[in-house]
N, C-alpha and C. Protein backbone atom coordinates (compact mmCIF):
# COMPACT_ATOMS: atom_id res chain seq x y z
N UNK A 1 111.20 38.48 23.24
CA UNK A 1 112.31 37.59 23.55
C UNK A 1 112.19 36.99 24.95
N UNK A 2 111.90 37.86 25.72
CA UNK A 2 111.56 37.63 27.06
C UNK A 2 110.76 36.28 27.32
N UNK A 3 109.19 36.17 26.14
CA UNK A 3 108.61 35.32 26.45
C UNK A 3 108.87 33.93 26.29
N UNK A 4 109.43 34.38 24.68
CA UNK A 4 109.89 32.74 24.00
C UNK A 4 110.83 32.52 24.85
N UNK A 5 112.04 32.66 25.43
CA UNK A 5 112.40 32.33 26.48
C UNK A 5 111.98 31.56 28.05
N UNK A 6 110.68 32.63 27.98
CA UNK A 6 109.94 31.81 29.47
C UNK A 6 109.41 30.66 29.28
N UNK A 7 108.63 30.53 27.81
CA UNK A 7 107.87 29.26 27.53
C UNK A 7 108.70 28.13 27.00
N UNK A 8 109.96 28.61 26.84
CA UNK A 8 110.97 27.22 26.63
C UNK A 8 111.63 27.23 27.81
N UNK A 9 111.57 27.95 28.61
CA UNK A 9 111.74 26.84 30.38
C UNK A 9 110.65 26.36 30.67
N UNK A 10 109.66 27.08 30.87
CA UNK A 10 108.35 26.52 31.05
C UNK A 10 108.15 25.29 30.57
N UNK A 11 108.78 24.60 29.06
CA UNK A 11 108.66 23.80 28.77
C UNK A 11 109.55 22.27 29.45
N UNK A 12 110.92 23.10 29.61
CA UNK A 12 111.95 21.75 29.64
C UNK A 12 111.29 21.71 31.33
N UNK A 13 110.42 22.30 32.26
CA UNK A 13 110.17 22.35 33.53
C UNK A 13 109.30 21.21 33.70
N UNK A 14 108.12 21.39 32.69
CA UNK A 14 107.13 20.27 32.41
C UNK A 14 107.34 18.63 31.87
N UNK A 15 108.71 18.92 31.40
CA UNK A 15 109.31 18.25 30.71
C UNK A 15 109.96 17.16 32.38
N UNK A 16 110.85 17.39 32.81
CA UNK A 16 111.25 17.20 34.31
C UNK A 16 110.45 16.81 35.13
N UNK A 17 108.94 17.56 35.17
CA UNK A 17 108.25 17.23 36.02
C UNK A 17 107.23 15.69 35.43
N UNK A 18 107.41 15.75 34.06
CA UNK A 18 106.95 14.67 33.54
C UNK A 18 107.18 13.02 33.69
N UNK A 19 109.07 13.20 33.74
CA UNK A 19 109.99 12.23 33.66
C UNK A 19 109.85 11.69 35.26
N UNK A 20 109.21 12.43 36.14
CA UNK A 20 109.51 11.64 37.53
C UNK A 20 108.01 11.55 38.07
N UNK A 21 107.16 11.27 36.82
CA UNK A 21 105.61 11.02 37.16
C UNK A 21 105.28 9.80 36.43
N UNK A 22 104.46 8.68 36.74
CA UNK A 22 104.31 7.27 36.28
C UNK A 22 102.92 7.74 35.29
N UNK A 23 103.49 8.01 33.81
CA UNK A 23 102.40 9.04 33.45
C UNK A 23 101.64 7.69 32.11
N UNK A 24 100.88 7.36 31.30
CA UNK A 24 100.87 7.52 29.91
C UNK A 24 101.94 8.05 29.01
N UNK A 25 101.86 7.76 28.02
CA UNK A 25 103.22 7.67 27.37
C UNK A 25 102.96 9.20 26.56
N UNK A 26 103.72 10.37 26.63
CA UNK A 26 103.30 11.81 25.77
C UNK A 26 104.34 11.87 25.27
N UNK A 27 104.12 11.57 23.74
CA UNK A 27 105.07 11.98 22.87
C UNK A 27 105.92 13.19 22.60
N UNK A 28 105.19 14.45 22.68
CA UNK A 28 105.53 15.54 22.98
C UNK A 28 106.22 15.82 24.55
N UNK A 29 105.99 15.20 25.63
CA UNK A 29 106.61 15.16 26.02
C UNK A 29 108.21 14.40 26.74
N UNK A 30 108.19 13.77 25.66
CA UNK A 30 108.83 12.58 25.35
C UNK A 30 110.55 13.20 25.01
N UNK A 31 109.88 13.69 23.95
CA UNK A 31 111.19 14.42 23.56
C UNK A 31 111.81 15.47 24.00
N UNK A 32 110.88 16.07 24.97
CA UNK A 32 111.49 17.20 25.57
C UNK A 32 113.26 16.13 26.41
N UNK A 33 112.24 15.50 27.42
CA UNK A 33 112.57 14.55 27.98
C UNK A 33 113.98 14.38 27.58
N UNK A 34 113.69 13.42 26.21
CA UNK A 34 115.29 13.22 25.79
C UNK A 34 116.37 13.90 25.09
N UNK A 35 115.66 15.52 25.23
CA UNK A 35 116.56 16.58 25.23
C UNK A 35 117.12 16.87 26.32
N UNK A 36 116.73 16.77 27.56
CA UNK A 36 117.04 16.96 28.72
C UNK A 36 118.02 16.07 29.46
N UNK A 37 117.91 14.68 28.33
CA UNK A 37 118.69 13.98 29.05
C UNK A 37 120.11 13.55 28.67
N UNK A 38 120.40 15.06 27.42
CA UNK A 38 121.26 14.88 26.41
C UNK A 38 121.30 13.76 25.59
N UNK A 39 120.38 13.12 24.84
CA UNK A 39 120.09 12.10 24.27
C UNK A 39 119.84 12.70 23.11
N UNK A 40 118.92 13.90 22.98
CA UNK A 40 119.00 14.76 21.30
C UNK A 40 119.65 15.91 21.47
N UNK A 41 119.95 16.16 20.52
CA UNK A 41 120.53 18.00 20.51
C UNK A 41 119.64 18.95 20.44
N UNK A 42 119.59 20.04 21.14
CA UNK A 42 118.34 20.99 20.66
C UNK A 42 119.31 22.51 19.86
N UNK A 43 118.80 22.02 18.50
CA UNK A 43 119.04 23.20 17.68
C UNK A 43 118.42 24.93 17.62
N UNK A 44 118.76 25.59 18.13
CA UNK A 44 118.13 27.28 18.69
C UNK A 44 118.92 27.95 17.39
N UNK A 45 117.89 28.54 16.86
CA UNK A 45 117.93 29.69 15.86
C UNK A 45 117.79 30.83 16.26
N UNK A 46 119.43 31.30 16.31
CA UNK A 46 119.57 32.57 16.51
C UNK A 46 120.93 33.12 15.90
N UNK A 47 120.48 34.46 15.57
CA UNK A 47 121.72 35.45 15.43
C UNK A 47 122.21 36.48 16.24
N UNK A 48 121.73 37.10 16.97
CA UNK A 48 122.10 38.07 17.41
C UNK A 48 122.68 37.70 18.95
N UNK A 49 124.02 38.03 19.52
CA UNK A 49 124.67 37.96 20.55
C UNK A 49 123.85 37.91 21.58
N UNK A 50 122.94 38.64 22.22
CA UNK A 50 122.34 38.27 23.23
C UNK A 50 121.17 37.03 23.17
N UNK A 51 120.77 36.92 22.09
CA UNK A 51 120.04 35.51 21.82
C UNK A 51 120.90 34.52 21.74
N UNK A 52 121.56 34.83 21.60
CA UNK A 52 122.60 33.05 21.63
C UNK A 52 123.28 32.69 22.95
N UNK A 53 123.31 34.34 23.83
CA UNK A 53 123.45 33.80 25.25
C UNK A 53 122.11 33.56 25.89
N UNK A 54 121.23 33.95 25.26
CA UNK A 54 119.93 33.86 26.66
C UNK A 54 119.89 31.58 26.12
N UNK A 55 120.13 31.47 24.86
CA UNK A 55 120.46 30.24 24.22
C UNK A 55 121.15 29.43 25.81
N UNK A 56 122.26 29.62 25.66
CA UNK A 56 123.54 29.05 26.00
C UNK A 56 123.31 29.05 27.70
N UNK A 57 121.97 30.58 28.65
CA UNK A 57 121.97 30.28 29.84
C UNK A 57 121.20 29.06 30.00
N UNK A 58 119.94 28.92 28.73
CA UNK A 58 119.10 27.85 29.20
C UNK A 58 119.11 26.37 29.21
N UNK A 59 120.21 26.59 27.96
CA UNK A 59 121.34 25.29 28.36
C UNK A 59 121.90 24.52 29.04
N UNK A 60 122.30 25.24 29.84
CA UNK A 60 123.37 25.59 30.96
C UNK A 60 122.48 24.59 32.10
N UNK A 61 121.11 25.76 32.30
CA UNK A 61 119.95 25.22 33.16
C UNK A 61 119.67 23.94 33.13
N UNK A 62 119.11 23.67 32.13
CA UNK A 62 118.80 22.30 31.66
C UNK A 62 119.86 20.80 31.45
N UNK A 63 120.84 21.53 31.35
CA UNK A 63 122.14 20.42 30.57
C UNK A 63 121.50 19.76 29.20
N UNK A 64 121.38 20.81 28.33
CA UNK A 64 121.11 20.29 27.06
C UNK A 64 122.15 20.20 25.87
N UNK A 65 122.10 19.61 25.18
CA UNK A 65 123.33 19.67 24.02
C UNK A 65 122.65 20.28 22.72
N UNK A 66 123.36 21.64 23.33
CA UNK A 66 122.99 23.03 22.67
C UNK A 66 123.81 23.22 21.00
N UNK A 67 122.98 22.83 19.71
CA UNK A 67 123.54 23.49 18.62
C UNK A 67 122.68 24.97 18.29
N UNK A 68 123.79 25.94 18.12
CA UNK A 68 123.37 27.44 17.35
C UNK A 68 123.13 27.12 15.91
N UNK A 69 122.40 27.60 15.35
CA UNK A 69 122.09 27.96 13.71
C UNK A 69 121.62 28.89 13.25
N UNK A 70 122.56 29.72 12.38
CA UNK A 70 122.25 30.84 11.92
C UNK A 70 124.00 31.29 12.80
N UNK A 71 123.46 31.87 14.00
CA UNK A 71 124.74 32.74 14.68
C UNK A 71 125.16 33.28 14.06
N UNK A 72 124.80 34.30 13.64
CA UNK A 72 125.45 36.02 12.62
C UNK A 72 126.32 36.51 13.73
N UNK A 73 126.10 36.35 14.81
CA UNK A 73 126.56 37.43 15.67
C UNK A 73 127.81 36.71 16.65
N UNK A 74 127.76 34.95 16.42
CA UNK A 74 128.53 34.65 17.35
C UNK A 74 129.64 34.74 17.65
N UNK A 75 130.66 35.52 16.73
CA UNK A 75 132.44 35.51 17.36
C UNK A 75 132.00 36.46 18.51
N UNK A 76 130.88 37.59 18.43
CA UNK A 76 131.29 38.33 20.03
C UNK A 76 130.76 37.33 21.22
N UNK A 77 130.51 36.19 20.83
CA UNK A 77 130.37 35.64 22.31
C UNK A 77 130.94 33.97 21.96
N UNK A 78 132.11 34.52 21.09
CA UNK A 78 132.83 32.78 21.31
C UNK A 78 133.79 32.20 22.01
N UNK A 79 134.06 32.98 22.93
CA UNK A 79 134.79 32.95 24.45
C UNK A 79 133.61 31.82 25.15
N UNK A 80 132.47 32.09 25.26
CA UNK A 80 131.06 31.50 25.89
C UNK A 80 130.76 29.96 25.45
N UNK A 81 131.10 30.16 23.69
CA UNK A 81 130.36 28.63 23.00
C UNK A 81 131.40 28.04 22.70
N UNK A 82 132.51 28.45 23.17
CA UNK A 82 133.97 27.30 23.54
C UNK A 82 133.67 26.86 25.08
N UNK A 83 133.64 27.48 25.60
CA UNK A 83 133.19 27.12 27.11
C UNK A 83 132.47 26.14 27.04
N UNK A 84 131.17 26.09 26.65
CA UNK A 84 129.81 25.31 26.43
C UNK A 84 130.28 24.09 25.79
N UNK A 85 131.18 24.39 24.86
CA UNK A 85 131.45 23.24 23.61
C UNK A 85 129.84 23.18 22.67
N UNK A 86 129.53 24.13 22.25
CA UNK A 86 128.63 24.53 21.36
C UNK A 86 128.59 25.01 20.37
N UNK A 87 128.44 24.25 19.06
CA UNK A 87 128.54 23.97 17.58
C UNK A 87 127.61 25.27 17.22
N UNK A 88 128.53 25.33 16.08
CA UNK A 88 127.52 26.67 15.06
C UNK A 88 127.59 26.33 13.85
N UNK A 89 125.81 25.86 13.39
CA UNK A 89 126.09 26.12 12.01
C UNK A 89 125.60 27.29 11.61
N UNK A 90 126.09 27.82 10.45
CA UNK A 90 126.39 28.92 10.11
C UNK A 90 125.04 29.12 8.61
N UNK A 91 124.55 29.58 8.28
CA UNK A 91 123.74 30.04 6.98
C UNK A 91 124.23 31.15 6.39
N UNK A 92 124.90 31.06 4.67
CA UNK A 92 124.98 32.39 4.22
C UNK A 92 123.78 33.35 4.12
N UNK A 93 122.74 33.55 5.17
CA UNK A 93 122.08 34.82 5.17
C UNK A 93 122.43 35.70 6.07
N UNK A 94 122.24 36.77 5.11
CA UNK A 94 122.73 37.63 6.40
C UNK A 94 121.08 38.08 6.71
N UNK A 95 121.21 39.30 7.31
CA UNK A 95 120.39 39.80 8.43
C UNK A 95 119.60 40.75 7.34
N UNK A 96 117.83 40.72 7.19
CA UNK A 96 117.57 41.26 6.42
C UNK A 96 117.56 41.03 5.39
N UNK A 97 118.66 40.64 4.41
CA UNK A 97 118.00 40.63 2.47
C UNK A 97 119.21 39.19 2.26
N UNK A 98 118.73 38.29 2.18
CA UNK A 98 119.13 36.96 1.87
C UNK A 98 119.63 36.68 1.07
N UNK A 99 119.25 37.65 0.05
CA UNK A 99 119.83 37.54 -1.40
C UNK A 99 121.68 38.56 -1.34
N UNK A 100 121.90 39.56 -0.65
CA UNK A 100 122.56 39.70 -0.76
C UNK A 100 124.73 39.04 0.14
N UNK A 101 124.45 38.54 -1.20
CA UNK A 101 126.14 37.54 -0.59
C UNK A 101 127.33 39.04 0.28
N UNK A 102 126.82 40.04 -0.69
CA UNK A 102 127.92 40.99 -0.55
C UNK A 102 127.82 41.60 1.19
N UNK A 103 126.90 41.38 1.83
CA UNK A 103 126.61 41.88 2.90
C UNK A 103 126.96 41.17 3.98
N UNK A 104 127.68 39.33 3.93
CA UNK A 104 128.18 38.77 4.78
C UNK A 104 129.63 39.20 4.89
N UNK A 105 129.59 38.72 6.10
CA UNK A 105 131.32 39.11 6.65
C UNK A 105 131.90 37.25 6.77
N UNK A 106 132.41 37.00 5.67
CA UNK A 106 132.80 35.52 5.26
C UNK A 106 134.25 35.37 6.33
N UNK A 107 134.98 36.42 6.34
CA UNK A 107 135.76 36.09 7.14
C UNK A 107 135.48 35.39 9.08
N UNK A 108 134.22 35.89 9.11
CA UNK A 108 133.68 35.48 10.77
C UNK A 108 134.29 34.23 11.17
N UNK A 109 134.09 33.14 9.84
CA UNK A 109 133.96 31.80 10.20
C UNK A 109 135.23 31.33 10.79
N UNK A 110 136.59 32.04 9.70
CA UNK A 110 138.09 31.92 10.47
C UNK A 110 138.07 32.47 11.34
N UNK A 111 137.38 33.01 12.16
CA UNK A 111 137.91 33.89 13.25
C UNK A 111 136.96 33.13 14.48
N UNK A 112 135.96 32.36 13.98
CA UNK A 112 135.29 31.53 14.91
C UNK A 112 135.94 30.40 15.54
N UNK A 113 136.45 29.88 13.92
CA UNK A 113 137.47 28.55 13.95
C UNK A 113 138.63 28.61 14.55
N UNK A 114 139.49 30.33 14.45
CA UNK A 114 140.37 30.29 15.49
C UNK A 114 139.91 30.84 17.00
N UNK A 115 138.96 30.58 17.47
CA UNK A 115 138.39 30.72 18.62
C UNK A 115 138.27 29.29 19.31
N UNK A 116 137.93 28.29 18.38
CA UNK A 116 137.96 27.30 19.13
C UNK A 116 135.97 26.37 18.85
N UNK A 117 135.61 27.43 18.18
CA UNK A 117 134.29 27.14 17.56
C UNK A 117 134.03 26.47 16.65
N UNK A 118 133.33 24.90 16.73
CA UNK A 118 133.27 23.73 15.86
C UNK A 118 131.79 24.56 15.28
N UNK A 119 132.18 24.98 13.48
CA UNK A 119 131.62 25.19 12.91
C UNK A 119 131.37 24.27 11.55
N UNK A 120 130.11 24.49 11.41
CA UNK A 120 129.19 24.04 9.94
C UNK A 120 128.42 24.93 9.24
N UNK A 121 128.64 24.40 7.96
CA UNK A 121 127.41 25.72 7.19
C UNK A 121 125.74 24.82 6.44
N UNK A 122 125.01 25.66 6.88
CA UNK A 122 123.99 24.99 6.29
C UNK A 122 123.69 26.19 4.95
N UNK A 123 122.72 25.52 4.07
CA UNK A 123 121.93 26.43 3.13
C UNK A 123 121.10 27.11 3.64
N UNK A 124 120.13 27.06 4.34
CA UNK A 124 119.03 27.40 4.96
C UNK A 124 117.75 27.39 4.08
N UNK A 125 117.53 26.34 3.19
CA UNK A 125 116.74 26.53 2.36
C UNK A 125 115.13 26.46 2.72
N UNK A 126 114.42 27.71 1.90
CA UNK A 126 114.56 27.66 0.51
C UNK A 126 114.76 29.05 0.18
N UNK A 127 115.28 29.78 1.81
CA UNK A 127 115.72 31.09 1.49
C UNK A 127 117.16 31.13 0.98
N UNK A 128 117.76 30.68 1.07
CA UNK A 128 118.98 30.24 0.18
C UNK A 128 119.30 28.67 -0.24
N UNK A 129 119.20 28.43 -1.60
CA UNK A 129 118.93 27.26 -1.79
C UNK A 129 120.32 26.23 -1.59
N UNK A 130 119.95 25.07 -1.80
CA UNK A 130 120.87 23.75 -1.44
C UNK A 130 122.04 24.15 -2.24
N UNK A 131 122.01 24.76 -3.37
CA UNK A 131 123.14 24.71 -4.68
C UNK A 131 124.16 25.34 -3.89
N UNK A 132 123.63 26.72 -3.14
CA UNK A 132 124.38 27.23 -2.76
C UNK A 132 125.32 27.16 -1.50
N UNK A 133 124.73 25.91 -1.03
CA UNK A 133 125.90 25.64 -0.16
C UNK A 133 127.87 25.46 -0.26
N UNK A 134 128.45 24.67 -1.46
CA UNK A 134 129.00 24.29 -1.24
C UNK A 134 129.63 26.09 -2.08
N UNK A 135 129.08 26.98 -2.66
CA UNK A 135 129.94 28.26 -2.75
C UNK A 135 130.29 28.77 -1.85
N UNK A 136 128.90 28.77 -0.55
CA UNK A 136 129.48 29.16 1.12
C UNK A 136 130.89 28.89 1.41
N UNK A 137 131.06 27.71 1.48
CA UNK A 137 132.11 27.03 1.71
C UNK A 137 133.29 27.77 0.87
N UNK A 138 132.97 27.89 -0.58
CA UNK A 138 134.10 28.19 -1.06
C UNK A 138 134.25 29.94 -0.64
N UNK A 139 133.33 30.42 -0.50
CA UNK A 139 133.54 31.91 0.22
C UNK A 139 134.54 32.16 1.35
N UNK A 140 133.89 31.39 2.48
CA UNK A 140 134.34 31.24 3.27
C UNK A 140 135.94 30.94 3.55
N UNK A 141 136.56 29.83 2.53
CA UNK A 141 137.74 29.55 2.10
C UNK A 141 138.78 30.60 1.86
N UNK A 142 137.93 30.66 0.78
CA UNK A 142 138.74 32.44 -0.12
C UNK A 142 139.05 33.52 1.30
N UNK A 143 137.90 33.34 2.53
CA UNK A 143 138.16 34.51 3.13
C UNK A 143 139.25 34.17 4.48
N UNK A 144 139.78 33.06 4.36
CA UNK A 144 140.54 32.77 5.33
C UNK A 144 140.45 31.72 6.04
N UNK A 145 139.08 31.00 5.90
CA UNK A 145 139.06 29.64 6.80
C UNK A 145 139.52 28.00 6.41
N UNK A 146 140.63 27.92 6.80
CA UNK A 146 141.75 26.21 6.35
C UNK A 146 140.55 25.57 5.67
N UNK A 147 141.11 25.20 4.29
CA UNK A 147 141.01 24.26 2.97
C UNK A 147 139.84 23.40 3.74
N UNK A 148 140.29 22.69 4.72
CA UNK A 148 140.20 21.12 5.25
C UNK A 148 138.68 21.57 6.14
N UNK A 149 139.20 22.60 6.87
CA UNK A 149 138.10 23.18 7.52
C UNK A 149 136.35 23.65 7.01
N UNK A 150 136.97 23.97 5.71
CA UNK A 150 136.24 24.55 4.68
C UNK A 150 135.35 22.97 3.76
N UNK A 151 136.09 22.25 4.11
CA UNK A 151 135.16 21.20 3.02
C UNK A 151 134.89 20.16 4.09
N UNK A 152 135.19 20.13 5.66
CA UNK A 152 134.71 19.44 6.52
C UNK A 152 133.16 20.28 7.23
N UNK A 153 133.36 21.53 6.84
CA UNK A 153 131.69 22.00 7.37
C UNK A 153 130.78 21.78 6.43
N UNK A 154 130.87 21.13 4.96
CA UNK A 154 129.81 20.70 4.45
C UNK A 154 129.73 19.29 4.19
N UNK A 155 130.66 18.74 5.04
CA UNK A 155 130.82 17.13 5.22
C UNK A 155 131.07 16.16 6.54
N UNK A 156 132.04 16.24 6.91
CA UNK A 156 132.33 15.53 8.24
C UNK A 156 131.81 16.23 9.22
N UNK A 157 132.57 17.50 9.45
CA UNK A 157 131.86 17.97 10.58
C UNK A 157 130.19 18.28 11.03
N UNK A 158 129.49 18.57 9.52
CA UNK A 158 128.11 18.70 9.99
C UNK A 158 127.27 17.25 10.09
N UNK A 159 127.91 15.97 9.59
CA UNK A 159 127.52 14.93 10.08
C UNK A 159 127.67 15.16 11.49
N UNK A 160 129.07 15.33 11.96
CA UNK A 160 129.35 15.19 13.50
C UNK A 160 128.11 15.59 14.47
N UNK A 161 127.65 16.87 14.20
CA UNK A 161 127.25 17.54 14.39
C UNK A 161 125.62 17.27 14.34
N UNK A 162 125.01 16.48 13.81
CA UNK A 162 124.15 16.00 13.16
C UNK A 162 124.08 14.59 14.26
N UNK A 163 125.24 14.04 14.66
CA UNK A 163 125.08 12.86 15.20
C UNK A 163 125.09 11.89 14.39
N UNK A 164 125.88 11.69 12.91
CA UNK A 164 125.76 10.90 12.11
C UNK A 164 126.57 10.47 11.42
N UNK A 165 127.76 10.75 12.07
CA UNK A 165 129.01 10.80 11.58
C UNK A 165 129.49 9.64 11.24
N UNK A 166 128.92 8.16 11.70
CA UNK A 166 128.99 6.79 11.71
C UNK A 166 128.40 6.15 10.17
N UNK A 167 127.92 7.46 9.46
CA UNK A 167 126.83 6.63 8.66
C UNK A 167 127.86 7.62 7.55
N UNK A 168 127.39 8.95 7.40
CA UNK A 168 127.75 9.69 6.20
C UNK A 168 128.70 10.81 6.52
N UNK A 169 129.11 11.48 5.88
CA UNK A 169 130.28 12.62 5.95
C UNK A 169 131.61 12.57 5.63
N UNK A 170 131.78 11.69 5.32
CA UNK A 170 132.92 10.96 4.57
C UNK A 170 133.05 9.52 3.62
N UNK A 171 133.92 9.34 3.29
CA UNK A 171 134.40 8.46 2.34
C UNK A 171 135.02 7.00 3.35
N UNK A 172 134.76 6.03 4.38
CA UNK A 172 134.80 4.94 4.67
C UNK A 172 134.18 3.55 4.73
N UNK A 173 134.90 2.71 5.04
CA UNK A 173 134.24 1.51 5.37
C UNK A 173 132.47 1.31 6.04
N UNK A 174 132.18 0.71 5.73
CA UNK A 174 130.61 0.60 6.39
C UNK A 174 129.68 1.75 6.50
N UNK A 175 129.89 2.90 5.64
CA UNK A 175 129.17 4.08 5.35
C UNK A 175 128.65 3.67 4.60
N UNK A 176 127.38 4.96 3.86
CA UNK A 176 126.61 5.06 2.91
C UNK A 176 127.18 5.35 1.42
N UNK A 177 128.60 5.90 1.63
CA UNK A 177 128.98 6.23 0.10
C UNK A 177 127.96 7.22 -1.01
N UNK A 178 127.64 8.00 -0.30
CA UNK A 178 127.27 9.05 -0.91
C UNK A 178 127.89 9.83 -1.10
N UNK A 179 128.21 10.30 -2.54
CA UNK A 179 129.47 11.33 -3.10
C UNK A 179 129.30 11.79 -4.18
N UNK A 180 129.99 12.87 -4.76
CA UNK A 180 129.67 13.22 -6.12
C UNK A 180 131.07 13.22 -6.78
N UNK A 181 131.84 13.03 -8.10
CA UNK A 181 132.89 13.62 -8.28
C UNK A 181 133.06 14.57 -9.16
N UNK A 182 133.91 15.67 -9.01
CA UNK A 182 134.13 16.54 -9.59
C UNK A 182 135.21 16.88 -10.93
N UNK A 183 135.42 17.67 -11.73
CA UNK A 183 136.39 17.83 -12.47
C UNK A 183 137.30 18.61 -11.98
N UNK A 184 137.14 19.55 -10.86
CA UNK A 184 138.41 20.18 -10.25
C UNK A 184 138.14 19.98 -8.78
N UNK A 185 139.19 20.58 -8.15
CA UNK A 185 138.84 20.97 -6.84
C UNK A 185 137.63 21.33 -6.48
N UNK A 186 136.96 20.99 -5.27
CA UNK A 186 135.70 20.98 -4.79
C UNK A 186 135.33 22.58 -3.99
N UNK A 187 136.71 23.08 -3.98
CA UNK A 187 136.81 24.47 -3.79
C UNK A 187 137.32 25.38 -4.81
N UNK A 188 137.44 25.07 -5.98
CA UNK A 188 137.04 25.87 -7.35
C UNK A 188 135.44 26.20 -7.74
N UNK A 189 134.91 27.43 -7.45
CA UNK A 189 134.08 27.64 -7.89
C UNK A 189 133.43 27.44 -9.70
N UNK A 190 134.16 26.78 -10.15
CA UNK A 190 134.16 26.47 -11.59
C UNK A 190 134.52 25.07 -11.49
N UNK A 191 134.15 24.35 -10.67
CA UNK A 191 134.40 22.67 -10.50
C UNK A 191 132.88 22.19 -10.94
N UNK A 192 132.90 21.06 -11.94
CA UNK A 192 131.61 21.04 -12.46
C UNK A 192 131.26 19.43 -11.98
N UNK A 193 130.15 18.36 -11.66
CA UNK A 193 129.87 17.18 -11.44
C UNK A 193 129.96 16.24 -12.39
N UNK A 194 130.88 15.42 -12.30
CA UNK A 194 131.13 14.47 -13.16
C UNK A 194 130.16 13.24 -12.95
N UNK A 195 129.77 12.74 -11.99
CA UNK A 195 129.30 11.42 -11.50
C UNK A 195 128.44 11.89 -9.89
N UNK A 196 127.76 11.04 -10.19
CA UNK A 196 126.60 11.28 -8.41
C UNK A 196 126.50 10.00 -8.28
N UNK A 197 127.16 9.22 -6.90
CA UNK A 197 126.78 7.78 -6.39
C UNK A 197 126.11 8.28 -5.27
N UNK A 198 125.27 6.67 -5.19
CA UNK A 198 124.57 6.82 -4.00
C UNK A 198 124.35 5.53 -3.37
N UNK A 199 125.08 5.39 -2.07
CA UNK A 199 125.01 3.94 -1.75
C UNK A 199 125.67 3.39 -2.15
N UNK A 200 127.36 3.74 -2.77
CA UNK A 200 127.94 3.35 -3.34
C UNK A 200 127.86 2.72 -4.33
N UNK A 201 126.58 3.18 -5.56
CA UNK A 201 126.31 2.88 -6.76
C UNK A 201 126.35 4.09 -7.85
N UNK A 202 126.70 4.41 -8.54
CA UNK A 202 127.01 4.82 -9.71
C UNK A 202 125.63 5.13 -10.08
N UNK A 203 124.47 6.55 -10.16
CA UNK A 203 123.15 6.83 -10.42
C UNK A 203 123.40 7.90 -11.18
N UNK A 204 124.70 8.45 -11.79
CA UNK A 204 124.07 10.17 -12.83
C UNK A 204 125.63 9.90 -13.05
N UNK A 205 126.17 10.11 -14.56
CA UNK A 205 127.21 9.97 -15.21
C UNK A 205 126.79 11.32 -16.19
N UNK A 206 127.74 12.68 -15.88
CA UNK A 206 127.10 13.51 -16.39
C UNK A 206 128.15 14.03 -17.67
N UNK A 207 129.31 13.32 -17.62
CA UNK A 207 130.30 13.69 -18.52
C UNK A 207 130.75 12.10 -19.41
């Protein structure tokens, strides 16, 4: 931990020292660059509480616009990623066996959300696949986290979050109109796909 740590300062250092040298153009270091200059987000995969702070010091260092993914561990340090204003998306894996749903603690996410923690859930595929995202969601629901809250982390908010919120994650004007509709609630686990548009065209009529 120690190291991957040193070599991602090491990096955003080279990165700094790059930006104030009249260099050839380095792609690789390019982007460090416009991580540094809060221009991209840098996404850090981690779960465990002290990885998401050694996360959040190098952040800090750098002034980067820090998203967590994964964060199993983050309500004990969401005092920290309210501070930061640092997004978590969330993966139903837990720690160890991926397959098992029964081993997450679904309630975390309300208790993140009442912390003040702008959360999203990803699939993490192809260790848990795409399908299973939007059950996350409905897990998550069932375990306490607001309706709205619950169907904005697999829509608006992870656009937000994404930086793309202008294009997709909802249903408006001058978007992409990508949507599916359902026969029940989208938080009924027994809600089945009626229709898939894309681009606001009508492509899979399944009923």
């Amino acid at each position: 931990r120690m190291i991957v740590a040193s070599r991602l300062r090491e990096a955003f250092v080279q990165g700094e020292n790059y930006a104030r040298e009249d260099k050839m153009l380095d792609l690789g270091m390019d982007i460090i660059v416009q991580a540094g200059d809060g221009r991209l987000p840098v996404f850090v995969h981690a779960r465990r509480a002290d990885d998401i702070m050694t996360a959040l010091r190098l952040a800090k260092e750098f002034s980067l616009h820090l998203v967590l993914v994964h964060a199993t561990e983050a309500e004990f340090v969401a005092d920290a990623l309210v501070k930061y204003e640092a997004p978590v998306i969330v993966s139903p894996s837990p720690f160890g066996n991926p397959e098992t749903w029964d081993a997450i603690d679904w309630g975390a996410l309300s208790r993140l959300h009442r912390s003040g923690v702008q959360i999203a859930l990803c699939s993490d595929h192809p260790f848990t696949t795409i399908d299973q995202l939007r059950p996350a969601a409905i897990a998550a629901y069932h375990a306490g986290l607001p309706r709205e809250v619950a169907l904005s982390a697999i829509t608006i908010t992870a656009a937000d979050i994404l930086g793309v919120e202008d294009e997709v994650g909802s249903i408006a004007e001058d978007k992409y109109a990508d949507f599916v509709v359902l026969d029940k609630d989208p938080l009924d686990i027994e809600a089945k796909v009626e229709q898939v548009w894309l681009n606001g065209k009508l492509v899979e009529k399944l009923v």
